[in-house]
Protein backbone atom coordinates (compact mmCIF):
# COMPACT_ATOMS: atom_id res chain seq x y z
CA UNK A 1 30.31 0.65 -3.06
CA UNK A 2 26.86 1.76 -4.27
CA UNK A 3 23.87 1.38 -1.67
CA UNK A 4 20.83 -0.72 -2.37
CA UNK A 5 18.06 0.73 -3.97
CA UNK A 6 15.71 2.63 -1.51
CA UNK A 7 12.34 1.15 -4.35
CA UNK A 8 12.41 -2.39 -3.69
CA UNK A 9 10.13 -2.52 -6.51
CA UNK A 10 12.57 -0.99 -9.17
CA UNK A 11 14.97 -3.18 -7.72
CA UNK A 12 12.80 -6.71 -8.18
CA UNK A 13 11.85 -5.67 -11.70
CA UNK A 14 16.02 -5.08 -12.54
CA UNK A 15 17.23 -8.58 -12.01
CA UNK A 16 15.75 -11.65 -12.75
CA UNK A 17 16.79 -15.67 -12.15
CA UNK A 18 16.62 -18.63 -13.49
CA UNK A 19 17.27 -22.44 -12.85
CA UNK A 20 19.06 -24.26 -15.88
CA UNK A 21 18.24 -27.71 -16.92
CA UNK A 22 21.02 -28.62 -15.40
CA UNK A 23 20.23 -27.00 -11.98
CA UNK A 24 22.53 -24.46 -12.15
CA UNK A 25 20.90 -21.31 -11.34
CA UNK A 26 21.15 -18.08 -13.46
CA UNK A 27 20.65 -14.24 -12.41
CA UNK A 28 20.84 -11.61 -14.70
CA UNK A 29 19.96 -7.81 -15.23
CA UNK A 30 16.87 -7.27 -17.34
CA UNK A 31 18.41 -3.70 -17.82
CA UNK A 32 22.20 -5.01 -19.08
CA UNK A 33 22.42 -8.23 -21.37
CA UNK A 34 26.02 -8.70 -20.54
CA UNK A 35 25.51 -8.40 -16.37
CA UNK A 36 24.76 -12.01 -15.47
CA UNK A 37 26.28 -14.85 -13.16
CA UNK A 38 25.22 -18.81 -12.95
CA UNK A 39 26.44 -20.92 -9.89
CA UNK A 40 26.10 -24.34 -9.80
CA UNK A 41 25.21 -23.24 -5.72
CA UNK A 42 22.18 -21.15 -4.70
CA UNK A 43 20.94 -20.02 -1.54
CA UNK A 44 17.43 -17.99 -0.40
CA UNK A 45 17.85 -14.86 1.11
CA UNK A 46 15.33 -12.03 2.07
CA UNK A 47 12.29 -12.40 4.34
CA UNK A 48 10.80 -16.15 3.92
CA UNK A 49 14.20 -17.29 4.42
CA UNK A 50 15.09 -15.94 7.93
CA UNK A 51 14.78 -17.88 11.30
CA UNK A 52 11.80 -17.55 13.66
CA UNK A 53 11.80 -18.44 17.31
CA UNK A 54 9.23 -19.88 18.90
């Protein structure tokens, strides 16, 4: 298995997303037409999705 990319930045502008009319949700690779998925399910990762204590 292949490691992330170390340039966030490359990596944001590779893959895209977005929601259907039907809600599903749809992310694909700006780089390869044919490298997509769509889920009727999505969840928010990264940063503004983890916990915080207080």
């Amino acid at each position: 298995m292949a490691s992330a990319p170390s340039n966030t930045s490359k990596a944001d502008e590779q893959y895209g997303a977005f929601t259907t009319g039907d809600g599903d949700v749809v992310v694909y690779d700006t780089d390869n037409p044919e490298a997509w998925l769509q889920s009727d399910y999505a969840v928010e990762v990264g940063p503004s999705s983890e916990r915080t204590s207080v």
